[in-house]
PDB file of N, CA and C in Angstrom:
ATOM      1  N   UNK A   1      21.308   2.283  17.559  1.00  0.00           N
ATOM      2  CA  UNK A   1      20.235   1.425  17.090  1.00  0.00           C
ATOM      3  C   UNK A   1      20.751   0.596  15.920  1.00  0.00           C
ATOM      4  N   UNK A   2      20.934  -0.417  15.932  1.00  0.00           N
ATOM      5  CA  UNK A   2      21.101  -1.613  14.524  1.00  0.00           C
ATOM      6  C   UNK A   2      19.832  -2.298  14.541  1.00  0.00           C
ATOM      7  N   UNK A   3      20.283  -2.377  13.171  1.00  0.00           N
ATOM      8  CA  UNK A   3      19.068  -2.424  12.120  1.00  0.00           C
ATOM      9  C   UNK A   3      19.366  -4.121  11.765  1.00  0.00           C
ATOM     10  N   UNK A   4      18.798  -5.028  11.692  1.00  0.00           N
ATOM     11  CA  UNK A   4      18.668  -6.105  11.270  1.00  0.00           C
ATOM     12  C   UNK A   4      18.743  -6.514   9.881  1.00  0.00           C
ATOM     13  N   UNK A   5      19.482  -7.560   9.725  1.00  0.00           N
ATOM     14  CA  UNK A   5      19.245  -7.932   7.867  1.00  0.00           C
ATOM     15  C   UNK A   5      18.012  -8.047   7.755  1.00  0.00           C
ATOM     16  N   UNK A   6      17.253  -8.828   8.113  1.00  0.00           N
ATOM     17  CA  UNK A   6      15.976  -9.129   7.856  1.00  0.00           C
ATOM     18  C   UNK A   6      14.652  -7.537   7.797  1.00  0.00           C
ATOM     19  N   UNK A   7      15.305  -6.684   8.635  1.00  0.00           N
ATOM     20  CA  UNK A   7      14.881  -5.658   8.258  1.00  0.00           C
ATOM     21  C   UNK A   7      14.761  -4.262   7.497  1.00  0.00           C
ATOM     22  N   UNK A   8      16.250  -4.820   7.121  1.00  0.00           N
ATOM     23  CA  UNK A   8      16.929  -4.005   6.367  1.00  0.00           C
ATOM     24  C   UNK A   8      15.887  -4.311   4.431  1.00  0.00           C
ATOM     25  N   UNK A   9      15.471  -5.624   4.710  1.00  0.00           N
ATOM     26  CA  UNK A   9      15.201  -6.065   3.524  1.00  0.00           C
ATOM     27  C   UNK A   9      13.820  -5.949   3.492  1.00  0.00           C
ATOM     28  N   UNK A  10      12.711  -6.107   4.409  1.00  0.00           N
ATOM     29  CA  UNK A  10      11.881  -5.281   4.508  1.00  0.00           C
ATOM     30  C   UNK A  10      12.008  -3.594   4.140  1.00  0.00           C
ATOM     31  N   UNK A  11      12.641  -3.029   4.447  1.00  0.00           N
ATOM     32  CA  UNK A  11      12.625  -1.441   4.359  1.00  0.00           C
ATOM     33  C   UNK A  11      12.882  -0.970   3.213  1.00  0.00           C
ATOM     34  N   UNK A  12      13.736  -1.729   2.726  1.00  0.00           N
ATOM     35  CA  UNK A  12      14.531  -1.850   1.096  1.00  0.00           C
ATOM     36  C   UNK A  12      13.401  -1.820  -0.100  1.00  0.00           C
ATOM     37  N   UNK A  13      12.459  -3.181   0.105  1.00  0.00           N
ATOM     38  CA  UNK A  13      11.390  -3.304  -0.564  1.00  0.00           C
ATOM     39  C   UNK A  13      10.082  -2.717  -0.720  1.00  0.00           C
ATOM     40  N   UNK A  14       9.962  -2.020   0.686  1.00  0.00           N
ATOM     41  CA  UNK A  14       8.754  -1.342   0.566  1.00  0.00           C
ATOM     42  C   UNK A  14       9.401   0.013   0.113  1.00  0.00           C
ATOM     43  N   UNK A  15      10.410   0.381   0.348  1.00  0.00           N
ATOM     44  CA  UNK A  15      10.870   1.831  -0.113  1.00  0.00           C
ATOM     45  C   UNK A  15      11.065   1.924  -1.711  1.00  0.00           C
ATOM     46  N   UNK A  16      11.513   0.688  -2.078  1.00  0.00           N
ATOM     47  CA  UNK A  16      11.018   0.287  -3.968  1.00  0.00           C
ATOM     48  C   UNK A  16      10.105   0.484  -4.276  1.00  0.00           C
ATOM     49  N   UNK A  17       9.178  -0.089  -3.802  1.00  0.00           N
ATOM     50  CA  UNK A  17       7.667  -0.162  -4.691  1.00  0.00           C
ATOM     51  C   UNK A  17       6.928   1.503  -4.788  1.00  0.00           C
ATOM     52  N   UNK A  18       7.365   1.984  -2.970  1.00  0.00           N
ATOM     53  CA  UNK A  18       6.977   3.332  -2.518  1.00  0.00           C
ATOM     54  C   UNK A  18       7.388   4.164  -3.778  1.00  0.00           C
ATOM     55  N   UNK A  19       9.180   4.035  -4.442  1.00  0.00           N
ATOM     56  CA  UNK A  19       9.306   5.007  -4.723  1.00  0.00           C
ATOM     57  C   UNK A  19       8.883   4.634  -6.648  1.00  0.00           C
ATOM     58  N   UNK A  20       8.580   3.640  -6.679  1.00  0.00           N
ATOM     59  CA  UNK A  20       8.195   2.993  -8.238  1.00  0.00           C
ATOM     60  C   UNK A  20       7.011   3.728  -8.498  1.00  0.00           C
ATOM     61  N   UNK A  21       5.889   3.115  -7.647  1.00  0.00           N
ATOM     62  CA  UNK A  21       4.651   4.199  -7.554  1.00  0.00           C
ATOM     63  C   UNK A  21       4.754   5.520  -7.537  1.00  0.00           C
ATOM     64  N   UNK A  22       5.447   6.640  -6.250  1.00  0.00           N
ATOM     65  CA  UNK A  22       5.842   7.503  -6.790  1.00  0.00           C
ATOM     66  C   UNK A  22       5.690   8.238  -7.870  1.00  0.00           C
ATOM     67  N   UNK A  23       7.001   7.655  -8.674  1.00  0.00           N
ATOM     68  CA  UNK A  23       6.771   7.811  -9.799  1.00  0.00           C
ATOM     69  C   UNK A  23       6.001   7.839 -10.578  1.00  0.00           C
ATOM     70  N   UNK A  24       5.499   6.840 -10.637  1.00  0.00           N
ATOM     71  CA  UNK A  24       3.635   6.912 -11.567  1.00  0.00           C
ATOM     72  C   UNK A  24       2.630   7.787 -11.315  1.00  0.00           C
ATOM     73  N   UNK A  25       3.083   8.074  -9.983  1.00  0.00           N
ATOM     74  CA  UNK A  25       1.830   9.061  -9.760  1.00  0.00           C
ATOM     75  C   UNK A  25       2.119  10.541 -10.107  1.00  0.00           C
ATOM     76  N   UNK A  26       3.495  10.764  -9.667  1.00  0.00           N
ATOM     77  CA  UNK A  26       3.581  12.091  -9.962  1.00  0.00           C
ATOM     78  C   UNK A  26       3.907  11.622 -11.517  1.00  0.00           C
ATOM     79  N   UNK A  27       4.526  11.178 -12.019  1.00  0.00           N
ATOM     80  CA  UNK A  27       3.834  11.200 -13.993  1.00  0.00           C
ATOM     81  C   UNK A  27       2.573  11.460 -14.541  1.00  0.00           C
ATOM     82  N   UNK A  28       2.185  10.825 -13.602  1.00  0.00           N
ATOM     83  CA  UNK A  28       0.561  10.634 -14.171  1.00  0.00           C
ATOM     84  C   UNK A  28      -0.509  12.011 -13.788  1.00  0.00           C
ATOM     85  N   UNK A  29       0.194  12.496 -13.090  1.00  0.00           N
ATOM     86  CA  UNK A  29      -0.639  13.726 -12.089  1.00  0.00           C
ATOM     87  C   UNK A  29      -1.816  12.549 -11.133  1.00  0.00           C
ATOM     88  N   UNK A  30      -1.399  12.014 -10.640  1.00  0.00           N
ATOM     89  CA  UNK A  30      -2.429  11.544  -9.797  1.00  0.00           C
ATOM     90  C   UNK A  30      -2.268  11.821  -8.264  1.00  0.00           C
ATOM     91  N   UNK A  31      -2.586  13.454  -7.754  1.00  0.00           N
ATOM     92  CA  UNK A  31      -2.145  13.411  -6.725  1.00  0.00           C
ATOM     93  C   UNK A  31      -3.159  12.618  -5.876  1.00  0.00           C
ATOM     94  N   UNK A  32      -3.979  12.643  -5.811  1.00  0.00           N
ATOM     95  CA  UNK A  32      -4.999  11.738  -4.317  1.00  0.00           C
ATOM     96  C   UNK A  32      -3.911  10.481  -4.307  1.00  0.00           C
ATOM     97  N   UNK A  33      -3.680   9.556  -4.946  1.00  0.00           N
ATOM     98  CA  UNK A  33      -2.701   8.611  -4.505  1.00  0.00           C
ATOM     99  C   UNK A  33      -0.670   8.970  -4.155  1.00  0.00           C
ATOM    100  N   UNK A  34      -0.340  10.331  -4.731  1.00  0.00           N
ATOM    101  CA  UNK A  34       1.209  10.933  -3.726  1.00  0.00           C
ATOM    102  C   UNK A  34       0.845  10.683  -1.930  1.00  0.00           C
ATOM    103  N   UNK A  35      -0.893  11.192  -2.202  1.00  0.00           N
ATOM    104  CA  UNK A  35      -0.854  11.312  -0.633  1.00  0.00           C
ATOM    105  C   UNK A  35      -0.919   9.917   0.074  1.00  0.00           C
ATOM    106  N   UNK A  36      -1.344   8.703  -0.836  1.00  0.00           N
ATOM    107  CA  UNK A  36      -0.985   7.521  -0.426  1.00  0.00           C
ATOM    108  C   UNK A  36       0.664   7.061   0.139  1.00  0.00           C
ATOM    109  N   UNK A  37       1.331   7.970  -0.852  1.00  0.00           N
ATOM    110  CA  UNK A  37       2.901   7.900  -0.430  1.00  0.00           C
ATOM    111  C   UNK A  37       3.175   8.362   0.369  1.00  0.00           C
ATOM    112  N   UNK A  38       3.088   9.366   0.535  1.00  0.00           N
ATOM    113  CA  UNK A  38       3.059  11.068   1.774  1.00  0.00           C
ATOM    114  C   UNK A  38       2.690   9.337   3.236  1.00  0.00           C
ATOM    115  N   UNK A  39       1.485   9.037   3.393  1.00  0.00           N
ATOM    116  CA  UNK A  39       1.181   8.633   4.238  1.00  0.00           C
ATOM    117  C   UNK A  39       1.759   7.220   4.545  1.00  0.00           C
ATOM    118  N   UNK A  40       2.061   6.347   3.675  1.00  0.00           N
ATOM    119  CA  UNK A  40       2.904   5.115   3.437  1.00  0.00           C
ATOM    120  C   UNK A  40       4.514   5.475   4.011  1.00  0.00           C
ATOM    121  N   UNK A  41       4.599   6.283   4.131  1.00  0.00           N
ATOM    122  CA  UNK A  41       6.002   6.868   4.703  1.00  0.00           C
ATOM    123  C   UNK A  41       6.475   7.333   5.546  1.00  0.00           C
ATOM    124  N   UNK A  42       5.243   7.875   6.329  1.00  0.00           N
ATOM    125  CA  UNK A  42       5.329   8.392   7.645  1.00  0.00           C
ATOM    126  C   UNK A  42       4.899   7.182   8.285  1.00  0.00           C
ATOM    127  N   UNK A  43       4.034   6.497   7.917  1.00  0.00           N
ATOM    128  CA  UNK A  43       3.848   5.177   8.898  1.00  0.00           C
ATOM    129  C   UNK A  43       4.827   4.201   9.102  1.00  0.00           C
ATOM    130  N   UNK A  44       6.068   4.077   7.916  1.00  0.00           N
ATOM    131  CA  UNK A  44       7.224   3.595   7.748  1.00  0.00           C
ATOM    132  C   UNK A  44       8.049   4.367   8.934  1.00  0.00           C
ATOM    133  N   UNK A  45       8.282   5.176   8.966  1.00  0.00           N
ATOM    134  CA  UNK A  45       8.465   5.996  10.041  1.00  0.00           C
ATOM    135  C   UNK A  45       8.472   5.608  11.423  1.00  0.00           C
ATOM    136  N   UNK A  46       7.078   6.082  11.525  1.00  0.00           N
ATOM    137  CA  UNK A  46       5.983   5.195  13.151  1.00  0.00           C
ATOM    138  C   UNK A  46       6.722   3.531  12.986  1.00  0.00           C
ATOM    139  N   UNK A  47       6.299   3.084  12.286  1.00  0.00           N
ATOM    140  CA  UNK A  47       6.779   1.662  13.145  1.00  0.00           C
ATOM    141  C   UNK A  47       8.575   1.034  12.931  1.00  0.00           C
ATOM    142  N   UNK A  48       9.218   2.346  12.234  1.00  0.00           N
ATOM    143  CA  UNK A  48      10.475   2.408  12.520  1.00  0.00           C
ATOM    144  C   UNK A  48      10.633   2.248  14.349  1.00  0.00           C
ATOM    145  N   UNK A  49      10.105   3.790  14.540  1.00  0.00           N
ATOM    146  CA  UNK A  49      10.571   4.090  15.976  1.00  0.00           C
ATOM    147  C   UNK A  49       9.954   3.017  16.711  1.00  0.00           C
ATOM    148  N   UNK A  50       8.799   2.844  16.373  1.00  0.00           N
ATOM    149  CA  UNK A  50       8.381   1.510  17.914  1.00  0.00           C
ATOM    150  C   UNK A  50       8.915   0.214  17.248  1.00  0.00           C
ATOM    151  N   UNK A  51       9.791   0.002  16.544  1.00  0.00           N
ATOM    152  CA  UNK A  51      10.413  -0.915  16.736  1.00  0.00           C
ATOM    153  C   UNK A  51      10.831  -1.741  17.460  1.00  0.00           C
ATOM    154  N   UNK A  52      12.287  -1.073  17.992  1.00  0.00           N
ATOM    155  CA  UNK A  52      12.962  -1.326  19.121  1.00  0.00           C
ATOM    156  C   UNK A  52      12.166  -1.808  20.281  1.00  0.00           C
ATOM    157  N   UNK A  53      11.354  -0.735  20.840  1.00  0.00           N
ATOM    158  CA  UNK A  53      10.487  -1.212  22.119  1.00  0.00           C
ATOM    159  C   UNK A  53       9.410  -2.217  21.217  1.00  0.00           C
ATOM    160  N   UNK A  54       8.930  -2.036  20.281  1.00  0.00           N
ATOM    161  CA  UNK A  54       8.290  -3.304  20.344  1.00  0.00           C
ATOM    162  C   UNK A  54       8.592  -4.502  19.866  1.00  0.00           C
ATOM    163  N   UNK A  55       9.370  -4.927  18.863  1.00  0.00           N
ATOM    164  CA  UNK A  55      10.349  -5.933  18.645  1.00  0.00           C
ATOM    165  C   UNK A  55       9.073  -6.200  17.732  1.00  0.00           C
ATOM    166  N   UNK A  56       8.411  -5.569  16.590  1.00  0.00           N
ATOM    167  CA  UNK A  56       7.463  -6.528  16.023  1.00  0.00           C
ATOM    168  C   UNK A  56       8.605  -7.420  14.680  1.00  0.00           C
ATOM    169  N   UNK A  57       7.995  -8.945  14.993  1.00  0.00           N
ATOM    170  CA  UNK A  57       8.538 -10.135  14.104  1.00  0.00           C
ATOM    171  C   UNK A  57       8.648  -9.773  12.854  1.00  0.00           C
ATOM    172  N   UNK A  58       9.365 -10.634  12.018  1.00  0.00           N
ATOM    173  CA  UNK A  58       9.780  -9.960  10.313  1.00  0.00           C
ATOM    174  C   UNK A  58       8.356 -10.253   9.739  1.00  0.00           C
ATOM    175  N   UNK A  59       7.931 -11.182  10.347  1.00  0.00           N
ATOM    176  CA  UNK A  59       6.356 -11.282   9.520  1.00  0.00           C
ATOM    177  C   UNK A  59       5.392 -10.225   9.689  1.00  0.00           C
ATOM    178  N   UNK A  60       5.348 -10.018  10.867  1.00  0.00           N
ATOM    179  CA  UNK A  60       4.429  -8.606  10.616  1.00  0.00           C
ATOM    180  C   UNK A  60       5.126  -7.581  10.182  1.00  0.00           C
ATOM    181  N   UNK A  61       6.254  -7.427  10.098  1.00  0.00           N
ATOM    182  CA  UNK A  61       6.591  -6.214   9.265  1.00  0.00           C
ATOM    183  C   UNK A  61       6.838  -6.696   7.395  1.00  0.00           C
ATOM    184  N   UNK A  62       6.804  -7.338   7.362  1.00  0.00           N
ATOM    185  CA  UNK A  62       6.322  -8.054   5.558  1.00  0.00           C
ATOM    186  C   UNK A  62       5.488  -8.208   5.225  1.00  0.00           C
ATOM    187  N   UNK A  63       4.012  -8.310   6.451  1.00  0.00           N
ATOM    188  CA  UNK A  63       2.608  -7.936   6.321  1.00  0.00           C
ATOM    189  C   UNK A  63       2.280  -6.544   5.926  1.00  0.00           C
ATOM    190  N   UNK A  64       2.464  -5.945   6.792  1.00  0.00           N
ATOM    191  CA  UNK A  64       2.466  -4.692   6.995  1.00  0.00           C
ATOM    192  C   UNK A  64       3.555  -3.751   5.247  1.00  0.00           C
ATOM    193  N   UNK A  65       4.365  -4.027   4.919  1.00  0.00           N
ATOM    194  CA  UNK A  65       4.588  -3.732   3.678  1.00  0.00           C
ATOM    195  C   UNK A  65       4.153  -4.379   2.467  1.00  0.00           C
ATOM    196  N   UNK A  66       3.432  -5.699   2.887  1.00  0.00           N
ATOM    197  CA  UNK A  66       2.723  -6.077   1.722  1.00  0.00           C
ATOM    198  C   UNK A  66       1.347  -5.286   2.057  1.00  0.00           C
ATOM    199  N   UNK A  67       0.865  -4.878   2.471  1.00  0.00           N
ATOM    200  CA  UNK A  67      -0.377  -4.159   2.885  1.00  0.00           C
ATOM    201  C   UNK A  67      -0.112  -3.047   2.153  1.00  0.00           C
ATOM    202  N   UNK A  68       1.121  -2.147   2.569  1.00  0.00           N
ATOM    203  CA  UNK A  68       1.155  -0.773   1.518  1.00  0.00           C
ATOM    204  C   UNK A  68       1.626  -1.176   0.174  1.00  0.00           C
ATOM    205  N   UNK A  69       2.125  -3.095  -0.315  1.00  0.00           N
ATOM    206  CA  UNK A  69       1.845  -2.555  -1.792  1.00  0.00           C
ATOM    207  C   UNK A  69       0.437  -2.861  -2.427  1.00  0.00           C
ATOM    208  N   UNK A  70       0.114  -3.434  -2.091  1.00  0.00           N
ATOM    209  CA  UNK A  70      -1.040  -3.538  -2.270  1.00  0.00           C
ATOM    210  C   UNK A  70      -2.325  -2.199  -2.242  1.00  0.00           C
ATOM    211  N   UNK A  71      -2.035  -1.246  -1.339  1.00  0.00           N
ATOM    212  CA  UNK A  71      -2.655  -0.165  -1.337  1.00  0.00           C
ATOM    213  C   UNK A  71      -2.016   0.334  -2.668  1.00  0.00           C
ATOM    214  N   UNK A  72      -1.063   0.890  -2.601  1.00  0.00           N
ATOM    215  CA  UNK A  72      -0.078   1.467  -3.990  1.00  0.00           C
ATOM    216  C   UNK A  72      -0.450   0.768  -5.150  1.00  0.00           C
ATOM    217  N   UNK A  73      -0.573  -0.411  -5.466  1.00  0.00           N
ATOM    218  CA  UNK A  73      -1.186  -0.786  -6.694  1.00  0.00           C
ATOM    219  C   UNK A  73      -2.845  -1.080  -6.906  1.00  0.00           C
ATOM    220  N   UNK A  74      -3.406  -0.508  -5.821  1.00  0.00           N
ATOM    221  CA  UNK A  74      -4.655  -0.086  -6.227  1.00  0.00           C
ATOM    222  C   UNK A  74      -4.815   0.981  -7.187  1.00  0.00           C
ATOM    223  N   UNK A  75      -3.989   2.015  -6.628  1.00  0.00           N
ATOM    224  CA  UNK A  75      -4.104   3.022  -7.310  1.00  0.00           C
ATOM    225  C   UNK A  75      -2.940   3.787  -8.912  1.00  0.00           C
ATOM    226  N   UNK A  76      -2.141   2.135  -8.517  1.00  0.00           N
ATOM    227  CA  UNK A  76      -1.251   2.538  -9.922  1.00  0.00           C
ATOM    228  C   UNK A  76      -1.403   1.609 -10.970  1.00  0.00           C
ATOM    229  N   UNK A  77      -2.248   0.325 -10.779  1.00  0.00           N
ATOM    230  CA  UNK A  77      -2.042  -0.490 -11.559  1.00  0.00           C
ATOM    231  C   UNK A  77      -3.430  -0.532 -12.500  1.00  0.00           C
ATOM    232  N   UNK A  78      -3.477  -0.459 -13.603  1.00  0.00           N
ATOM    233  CA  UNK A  78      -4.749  -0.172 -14.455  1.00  0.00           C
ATOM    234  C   UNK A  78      -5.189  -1.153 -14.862  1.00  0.00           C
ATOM    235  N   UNK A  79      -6.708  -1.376 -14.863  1.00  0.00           N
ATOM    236  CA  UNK A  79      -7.605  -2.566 -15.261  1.00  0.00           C
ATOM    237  C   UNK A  79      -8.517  -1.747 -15.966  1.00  0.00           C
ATOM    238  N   UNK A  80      -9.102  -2.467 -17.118  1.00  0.00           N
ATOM    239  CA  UNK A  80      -9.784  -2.011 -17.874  1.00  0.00           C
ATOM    240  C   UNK A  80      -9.929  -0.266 -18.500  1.00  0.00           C
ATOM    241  N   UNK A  81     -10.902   0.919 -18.358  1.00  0.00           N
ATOM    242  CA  UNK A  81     -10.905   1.570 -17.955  1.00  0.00           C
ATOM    243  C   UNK A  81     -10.676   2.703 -16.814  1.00  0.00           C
ATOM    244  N   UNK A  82     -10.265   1.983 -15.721  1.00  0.00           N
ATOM    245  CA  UNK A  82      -9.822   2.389 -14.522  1.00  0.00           C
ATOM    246  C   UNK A  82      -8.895   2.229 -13.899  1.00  0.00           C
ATOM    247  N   UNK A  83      -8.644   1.862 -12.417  1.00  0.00           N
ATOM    248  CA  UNK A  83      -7.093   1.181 -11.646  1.00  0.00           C
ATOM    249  C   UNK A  83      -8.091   0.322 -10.822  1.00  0.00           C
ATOM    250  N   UNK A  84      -7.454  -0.510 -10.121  1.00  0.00           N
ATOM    251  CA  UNK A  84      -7.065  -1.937  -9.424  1.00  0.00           C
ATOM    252  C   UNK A  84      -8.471  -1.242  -8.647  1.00  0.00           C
ATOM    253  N   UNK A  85      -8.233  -0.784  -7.849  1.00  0.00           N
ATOM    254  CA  UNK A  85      -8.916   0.191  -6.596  1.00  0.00           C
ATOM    255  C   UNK A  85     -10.583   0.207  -7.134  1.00  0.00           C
ATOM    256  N   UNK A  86     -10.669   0.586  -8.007  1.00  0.00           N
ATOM    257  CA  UNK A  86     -12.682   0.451  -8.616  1.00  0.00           C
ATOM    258  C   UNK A  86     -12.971  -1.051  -9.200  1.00  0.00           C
ATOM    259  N   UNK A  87     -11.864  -1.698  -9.277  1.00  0.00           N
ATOM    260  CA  UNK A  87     -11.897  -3.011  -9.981  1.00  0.00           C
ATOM    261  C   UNK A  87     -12.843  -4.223  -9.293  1.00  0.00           C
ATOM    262  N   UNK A  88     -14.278  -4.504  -9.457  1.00  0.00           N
ATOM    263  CA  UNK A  88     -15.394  -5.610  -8.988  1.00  0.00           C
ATOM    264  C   UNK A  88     -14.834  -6.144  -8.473  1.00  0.00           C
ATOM    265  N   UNK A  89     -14.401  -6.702  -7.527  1.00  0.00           N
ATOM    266  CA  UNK A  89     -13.851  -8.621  -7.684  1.00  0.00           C
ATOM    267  C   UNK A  89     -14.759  -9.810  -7.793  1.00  0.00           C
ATOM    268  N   UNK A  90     -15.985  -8.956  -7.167  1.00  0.00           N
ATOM    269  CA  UNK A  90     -17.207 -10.357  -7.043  1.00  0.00           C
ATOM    270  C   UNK A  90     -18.370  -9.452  -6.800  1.00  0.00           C
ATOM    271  N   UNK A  91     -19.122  -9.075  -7.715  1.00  0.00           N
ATOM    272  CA  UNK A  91     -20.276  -8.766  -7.880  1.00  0.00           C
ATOM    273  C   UNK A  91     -21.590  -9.244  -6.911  1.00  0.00           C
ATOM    274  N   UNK A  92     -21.511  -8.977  -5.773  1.00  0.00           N
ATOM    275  CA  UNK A  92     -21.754  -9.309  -5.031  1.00  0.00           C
ATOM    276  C   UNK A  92     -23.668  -8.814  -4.685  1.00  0.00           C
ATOM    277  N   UNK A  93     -23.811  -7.515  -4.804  1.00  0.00           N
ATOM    278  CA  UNK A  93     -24.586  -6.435  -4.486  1.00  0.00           C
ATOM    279  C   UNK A  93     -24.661  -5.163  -5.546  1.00  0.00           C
ATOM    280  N   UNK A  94     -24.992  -4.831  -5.752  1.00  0.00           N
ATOM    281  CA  UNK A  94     -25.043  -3.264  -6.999  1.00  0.00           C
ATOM    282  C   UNK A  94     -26.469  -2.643  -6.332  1.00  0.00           C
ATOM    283  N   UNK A  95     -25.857  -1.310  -5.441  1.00  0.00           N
ATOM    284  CA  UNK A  95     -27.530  -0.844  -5.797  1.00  0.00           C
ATOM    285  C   UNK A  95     -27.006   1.180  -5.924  1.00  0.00           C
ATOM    286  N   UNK A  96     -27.252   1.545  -7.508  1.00  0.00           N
ATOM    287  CA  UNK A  96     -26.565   2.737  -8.016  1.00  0.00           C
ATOM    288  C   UNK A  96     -24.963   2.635  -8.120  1.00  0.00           C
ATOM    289  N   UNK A  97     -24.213   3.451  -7.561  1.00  0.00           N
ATOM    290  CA  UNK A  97     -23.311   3.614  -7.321  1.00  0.00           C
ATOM    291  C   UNK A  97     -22.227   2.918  -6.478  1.00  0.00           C
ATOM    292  N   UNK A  98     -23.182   2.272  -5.560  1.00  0.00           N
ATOM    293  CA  UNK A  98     -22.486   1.179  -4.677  1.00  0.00           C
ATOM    294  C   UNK A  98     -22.522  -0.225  -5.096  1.00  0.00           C
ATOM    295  N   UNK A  99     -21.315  -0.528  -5.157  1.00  0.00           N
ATOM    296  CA  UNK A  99     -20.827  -2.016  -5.594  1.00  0.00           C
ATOM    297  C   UNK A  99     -20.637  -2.908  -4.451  1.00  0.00           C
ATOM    298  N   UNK A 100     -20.680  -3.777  -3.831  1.00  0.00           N
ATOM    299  CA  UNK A 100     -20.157  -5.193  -3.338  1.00  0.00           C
ATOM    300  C   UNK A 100     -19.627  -5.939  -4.218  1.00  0.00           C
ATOM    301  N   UNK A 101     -18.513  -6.069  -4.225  1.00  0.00           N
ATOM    302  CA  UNK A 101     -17.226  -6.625  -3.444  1.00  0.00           C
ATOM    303  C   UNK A 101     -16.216  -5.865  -4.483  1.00  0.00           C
ATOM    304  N   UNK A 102     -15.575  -5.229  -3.970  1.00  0.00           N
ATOM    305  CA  UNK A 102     -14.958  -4.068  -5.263  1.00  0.00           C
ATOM    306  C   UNK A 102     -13.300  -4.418  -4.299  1.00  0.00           C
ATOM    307  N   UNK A 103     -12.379  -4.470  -5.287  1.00  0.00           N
ATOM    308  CA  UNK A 103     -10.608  -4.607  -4.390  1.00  0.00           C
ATOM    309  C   UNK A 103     -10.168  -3.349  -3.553  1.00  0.00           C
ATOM    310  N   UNK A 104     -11.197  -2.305  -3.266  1.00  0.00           N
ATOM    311  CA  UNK A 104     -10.787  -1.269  -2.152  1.00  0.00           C
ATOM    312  C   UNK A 104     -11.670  -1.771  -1.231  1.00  0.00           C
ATOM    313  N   UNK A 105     -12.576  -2.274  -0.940  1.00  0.00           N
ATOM    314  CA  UNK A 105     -12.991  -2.815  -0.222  1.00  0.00           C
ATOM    315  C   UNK A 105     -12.390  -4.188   0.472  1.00  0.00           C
ATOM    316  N   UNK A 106     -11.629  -4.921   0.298  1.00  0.00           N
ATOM    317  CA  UNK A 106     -10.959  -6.356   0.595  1.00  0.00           C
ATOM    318  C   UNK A 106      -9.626  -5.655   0.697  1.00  0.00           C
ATOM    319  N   UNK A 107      -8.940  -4.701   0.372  1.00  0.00           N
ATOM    320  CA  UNK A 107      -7.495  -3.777   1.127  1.00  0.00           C
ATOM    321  C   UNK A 107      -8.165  -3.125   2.663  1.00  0.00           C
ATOM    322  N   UNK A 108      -9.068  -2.370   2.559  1.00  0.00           N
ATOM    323  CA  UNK A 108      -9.246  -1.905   3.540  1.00  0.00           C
ATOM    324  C   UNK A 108     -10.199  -2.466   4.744  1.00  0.00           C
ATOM    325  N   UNK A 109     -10.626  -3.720   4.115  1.00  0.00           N
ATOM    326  CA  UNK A 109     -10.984  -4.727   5.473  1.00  0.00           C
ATOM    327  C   UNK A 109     -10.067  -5.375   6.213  1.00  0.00           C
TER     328      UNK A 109
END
């Protein structure tokens, strides 16, 4: 199996950020987001192997790792009192506890 430059540099970068975060988390004791890694890695994994048979383009695989940093700095990057992940973006709705339009909501749409 050879590995492509272009993918090589994909794998390179998301395995940076993976292991930057990492770090922060296990510093920080924040395990609920390791398991963001735990799972960011095995899916690195998965679309290792269907690679080959599926030939997906460098763009979706630079999507697809901009997607996990973006998950990863939900939960490592701090705004105000909190991280990225509880952070409003557009006040959309409030009723108690539930917010509209919050940045875990616009990652996971």
């Amino acid at each position: 199996m050879t590995i492509k430059p272009s993918e090589w540099a994909v794998l390179g970068f998301t395995l940076g950020y993976t292991a930057i975060f990492g770090a922060i988390f296990l510093s920080s004791g924040n395990s609920e987001f390791l398991w963001y890694v735990i799972t960011l890695l095995i899916l690195v994994g998965l679309v290792a192997l269907g690679q080959r048979s599926a030939g997906f383009p460098s763009l979706i695989l630079w999507a697809l790792s901009l997607w996990g940093l973006i998950h990863m700095a939900g939960g490592g990057v701090p705004v105000a009192d909190s991280v990225l992940y509880a952070h409003v973006v557009l006040p959309v709705y409030a009723a108690g506890e539930f917010v509209f339009l919050r940045y875990d909501q616009i990652v996971h749409f």
